[in-house]
Protein backbone atom coordinates (compact mmCIF):
# COMPACT_ATOMS: atom_id res chain seq x y z
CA UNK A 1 -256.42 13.13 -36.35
CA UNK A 2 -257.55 16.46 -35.02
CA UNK A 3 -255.20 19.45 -35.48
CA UNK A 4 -254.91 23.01 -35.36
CA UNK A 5 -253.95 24.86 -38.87
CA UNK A 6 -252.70 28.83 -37.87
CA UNK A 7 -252.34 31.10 -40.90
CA UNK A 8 -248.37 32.74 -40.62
CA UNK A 9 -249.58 35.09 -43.93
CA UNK A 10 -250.21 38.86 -44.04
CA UNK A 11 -253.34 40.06 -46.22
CA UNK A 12 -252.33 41.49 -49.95
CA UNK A 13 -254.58 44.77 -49.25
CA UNK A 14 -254.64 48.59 -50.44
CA UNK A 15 -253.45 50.58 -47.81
CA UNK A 16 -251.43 48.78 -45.78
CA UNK A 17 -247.72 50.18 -45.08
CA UNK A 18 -245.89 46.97 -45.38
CA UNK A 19 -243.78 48.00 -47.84
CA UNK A 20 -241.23 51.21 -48.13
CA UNK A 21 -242.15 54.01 -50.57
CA UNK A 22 -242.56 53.09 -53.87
CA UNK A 23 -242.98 49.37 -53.59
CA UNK A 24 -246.78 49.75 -52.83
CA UNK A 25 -248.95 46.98 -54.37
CA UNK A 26 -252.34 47.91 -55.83
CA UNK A 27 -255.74 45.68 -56.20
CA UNK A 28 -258.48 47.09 -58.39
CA UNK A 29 -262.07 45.47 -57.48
CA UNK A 30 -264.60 44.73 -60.33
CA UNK A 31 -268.23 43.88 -58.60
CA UNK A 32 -270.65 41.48 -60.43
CA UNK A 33 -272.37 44.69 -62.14
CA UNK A 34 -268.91 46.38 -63.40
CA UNK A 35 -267.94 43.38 -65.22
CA UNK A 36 -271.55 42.72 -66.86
CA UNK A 37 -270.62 44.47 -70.23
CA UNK A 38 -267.15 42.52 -70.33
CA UNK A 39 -269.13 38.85 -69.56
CA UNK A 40 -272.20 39.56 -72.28
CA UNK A 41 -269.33 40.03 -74.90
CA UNK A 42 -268.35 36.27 -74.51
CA UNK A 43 -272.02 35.30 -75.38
CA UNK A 44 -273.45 37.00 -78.68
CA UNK A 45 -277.15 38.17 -78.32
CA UNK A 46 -277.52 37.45 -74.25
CA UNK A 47 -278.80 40.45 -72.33
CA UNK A 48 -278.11 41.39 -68.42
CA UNK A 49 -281.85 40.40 -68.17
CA UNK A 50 -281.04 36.60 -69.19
CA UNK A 51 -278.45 36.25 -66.19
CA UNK A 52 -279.49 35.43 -62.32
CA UNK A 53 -280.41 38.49 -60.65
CA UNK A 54 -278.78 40.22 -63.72
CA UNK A 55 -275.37 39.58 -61.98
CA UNK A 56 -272.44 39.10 -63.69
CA UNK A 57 -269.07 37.82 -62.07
CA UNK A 58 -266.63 39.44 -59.54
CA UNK A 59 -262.68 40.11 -60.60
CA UNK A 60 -259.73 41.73 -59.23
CA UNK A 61 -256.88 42.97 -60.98
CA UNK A 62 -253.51 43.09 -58.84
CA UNK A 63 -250.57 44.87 -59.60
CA UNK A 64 -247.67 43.80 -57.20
CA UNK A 65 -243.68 42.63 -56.81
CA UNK A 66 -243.12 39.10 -56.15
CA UNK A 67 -241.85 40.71 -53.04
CA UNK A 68 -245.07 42.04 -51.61
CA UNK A 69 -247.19 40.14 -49.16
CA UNK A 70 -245.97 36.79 -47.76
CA UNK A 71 -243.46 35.43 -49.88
CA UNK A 72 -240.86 33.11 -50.39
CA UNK A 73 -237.33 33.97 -51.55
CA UNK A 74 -235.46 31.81 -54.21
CA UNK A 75 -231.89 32.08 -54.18
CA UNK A 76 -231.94 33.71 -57.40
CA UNK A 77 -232.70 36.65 -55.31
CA UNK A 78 -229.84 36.75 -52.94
CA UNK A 79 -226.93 35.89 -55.95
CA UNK A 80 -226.88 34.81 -59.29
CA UNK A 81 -225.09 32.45 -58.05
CA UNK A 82 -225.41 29.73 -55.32
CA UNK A 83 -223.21 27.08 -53.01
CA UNK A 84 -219.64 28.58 -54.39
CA UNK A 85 -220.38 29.28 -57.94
CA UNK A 86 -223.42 27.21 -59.07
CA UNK A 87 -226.31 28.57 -61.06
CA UNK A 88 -228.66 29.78 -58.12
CA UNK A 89 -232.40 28.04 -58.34
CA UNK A 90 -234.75 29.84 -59.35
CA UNK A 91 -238.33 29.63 -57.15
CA UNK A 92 -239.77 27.48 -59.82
CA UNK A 93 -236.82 25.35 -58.98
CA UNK A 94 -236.99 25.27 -54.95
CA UNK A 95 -237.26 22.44 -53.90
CA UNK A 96 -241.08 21.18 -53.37
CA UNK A 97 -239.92 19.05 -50.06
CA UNK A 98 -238.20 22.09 -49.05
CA UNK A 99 -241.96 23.71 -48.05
CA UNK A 100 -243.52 21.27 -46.11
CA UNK A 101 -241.38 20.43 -42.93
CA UNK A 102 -241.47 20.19 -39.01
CA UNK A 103 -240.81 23.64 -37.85
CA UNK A 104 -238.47 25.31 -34.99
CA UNK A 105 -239.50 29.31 -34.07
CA UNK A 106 -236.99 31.23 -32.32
CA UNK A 107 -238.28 33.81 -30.23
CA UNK A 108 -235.94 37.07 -30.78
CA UNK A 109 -238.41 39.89 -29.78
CA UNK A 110 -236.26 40.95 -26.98
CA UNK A 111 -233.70 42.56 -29.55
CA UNK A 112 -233.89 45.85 -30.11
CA UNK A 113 -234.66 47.02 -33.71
CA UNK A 114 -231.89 47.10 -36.13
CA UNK A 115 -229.97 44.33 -33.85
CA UNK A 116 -228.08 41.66 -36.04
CA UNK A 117 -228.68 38.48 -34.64
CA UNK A 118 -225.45 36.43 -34.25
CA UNK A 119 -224.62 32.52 -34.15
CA UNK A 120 -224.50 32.73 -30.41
CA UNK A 121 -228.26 33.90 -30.36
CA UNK A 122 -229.14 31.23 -32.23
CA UNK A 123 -227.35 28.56 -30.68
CA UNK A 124 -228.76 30.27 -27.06
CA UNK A 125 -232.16 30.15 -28.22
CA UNK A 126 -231.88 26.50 -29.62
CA UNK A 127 -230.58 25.64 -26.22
CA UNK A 128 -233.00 27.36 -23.66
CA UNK A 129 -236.27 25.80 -25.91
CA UNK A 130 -234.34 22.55 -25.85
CA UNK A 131 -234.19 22.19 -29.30
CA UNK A 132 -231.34 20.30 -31.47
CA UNK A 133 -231.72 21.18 -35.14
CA UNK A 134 -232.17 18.36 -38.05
CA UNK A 135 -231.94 18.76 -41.48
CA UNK A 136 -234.90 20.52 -43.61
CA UNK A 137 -236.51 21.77 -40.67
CA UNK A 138 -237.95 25.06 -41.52
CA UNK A 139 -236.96 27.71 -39.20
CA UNK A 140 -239.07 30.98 -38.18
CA UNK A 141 -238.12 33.92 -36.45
CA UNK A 142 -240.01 35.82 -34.30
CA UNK A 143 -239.44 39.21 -33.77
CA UNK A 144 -240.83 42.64 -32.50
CA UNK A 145 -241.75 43.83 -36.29
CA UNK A 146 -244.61 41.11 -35.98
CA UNK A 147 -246.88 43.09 -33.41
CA UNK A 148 -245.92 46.10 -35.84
CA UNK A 149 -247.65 44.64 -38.92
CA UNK A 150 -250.03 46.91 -40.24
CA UNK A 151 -247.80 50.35 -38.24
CA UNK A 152 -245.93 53.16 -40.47
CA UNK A 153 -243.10 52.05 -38.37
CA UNK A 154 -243.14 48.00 -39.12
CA UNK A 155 -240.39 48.29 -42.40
CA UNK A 156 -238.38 49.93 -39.75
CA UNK A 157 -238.80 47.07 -37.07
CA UNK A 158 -237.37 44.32 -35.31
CA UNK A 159 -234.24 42.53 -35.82
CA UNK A 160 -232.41 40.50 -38.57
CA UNK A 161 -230.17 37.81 -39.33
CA UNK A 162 -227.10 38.04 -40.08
CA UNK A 163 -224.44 36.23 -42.05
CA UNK A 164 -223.01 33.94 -39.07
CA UNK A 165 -226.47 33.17 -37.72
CA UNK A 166 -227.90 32.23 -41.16
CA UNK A 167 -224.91 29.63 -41.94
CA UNK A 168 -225.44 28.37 -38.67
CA UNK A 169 -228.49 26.87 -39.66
CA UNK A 170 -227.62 26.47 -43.11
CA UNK A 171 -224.60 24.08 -41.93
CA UNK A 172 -227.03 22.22 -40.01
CA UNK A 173 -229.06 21.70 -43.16
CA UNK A 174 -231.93 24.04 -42.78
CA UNK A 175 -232.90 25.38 -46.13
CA UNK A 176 -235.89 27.06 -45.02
CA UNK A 177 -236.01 30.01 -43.04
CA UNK A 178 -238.61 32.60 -42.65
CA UNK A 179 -239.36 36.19 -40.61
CA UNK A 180 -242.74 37.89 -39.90
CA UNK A 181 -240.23 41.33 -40.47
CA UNK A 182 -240.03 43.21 -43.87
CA UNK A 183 -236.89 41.07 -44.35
CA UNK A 184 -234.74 38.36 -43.44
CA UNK A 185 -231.60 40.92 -42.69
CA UNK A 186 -232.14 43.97 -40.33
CA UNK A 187 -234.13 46.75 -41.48
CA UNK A 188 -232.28 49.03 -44.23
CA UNK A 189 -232.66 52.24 -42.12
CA UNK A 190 -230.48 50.62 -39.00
CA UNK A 191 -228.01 49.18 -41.77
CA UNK A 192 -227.47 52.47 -43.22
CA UNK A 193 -227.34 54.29 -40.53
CA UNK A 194 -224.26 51.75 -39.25
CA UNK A 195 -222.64 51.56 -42.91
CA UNK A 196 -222.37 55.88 -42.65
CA UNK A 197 -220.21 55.30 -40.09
CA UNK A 198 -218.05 52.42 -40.85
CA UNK A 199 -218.22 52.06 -44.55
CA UNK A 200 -218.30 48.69 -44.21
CA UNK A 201 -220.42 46.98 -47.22
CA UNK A 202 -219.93 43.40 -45.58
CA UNK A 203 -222.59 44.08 -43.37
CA UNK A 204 -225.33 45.34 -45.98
CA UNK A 205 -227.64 42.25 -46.76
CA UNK A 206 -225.58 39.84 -44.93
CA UNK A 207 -227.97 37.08 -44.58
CA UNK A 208 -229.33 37.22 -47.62
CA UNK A 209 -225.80 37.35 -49.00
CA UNK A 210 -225.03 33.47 -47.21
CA UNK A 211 -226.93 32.52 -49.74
CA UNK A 212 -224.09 32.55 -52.62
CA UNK A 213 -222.18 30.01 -50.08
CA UNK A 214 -224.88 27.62 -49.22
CA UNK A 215 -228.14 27.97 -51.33
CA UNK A 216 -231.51 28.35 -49.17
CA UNK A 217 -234.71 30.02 -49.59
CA UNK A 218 -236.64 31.98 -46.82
CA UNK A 219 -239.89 33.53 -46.10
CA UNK A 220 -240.76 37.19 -45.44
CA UNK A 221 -243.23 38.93 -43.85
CA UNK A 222 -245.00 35.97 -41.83
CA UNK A 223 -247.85 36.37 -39.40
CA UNK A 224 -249.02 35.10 -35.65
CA UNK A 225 -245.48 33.90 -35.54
CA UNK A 226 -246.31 34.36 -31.44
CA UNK A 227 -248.84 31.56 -31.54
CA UNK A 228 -246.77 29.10 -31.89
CA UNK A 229 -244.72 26.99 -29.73
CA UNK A 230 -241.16 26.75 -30.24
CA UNK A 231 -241.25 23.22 -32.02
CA UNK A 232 -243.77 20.50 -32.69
CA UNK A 233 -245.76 21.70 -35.44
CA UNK A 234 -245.22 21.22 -39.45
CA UNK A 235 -245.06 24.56 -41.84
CA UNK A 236 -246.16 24.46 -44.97
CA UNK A 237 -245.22 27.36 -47.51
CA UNK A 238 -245.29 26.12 -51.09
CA UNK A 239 -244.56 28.84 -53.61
CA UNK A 240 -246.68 30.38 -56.58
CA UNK A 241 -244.94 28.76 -59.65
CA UNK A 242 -243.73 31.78 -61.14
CA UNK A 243 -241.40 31.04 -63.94
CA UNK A 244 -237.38 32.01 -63.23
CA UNK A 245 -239.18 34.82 -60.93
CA UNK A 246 -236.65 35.35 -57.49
CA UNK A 247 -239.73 34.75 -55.45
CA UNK A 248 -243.26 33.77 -55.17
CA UNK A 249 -246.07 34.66 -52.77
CA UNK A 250 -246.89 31.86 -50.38
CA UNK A 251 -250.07 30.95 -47.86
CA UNK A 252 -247.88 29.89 -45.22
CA UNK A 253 -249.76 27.86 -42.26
CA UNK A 254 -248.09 25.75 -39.33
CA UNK A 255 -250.16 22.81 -38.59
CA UNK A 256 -249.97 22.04 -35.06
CA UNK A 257 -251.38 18.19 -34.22
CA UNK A 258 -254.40 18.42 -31.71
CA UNK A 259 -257.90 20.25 -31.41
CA UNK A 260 -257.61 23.92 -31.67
CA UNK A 261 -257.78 25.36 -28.01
């Protein structure tokens, strides 16, 4: 059956600002001629001259969070613990059938950045795509950080989810969610700015925070979130195994059924 296979994940690169200050990933490149002395100590007595072209091999060495690139969250992350007092899972303990589901993208790039998306948004959105949730289906949100990727100002961008909207889908059994911004809830600047004037903690990390009630996992920093249609296609975002970790980085694709127009 023909289909179309979109890739929702960012690039793990130097350079990019995807990140704030001080949570900066690094990748050091080794060509096939830097690593020559390291592969003829595996093999007493062979010289550079006995290899192909005198080539040796090419390796990278990566130092990063489980939080850079695309990634999904365990709820490990949110809480230590999950659905009213339960030891939260781990990512080596999400779930495989979690990760590979139909999917449902709500478009939310109207809001302004910093806006807190509410159950009404959501239950708006579902209705003007004609959409009625089911369980497991993995839902995406699309937002204005997306178009940002890549910009000094995308950490900064778009808007988030907050507590009501997340357990709206969460008591509809979603356990999947995902956002091509920095992270799930609004962007820290726009919550601290509001938490200066109010003092009101409930509102820092919100969605994340829905977590402790009903356990869920969700993806952050997805990609080409606008090339999708708002239902009819399958995500798939299975996790590195990384053991107890709160996360794990994740090649996320939708896979939408048809040739690729």
């Amino acid at each position: 059956m023909p289909r179309t296979i979109i890739d929702l994940s960012v690039p793990i690169a130097n350079g990019i600002p995807a990140d704030p200050p001080g949570q900066d990933l690094s990748i050091i490149y080794i060509d096939h001629q830097q690593s020559l002395e390291g592969m003829l100590r595996f093999f007493p007595g062979l010289k550079p001259e006995d290899l192909p072209d005198g080539q040796g091999w090419a390796v990278e060495r990566v130092n990063l969070s489980t939080h850079n690139g695309t990634h999904l969250d365990a709820p490990w992350h949110y809480h230590p613990t999950m659905d009213h007092g339960k030891p939260s899972m781990r990512i080596d303990e999400v779930p495989l059938e979690w990760c590979f589901q139909p999917g449902v993208k709500l478009d939310f790039r109207h809001f302004e950045d910093g806006y807190v998306a509410t159950a009404a948004d959501v239950e708006a959105e579902l209705k003007r795509i004609g959409h009625e949730l089911k369980p497991l289906e993995i839902v995406v949100v699309n937002t204005s950080a997306g178009a940002k990727f890549g910009r000094q100002d995308y950490v900064a961008s778009g808007c988030g989810m907050g507590y009501e909207a997340t357990m709206y889908l969460l008591e509809k059994g979603v356990r999947v969610t995902g956002t091509d911004g920095w992270s799930w809830d609004a962007p820290f600047v726009h919550t601290a700015r509001k938490y200066a004037e109010t003092h009101d903690a409930s509102i820092i990390w919100e969605g994340h925070k829905a977590g402790r009630h009903i356990g869920y996992s969700h993806i952050e920093k997805l990609h080409n979130l606008e090339k999708l249609p708002a239902d009819g296609f399958t995500i798939s975002c299975f996790p590195v195994k990384i053991e107890k970790a709160s996360a794990g980085w994740t090649r996320a694709v939708a896979i939408i059924p048809g040739p690729q127009g």
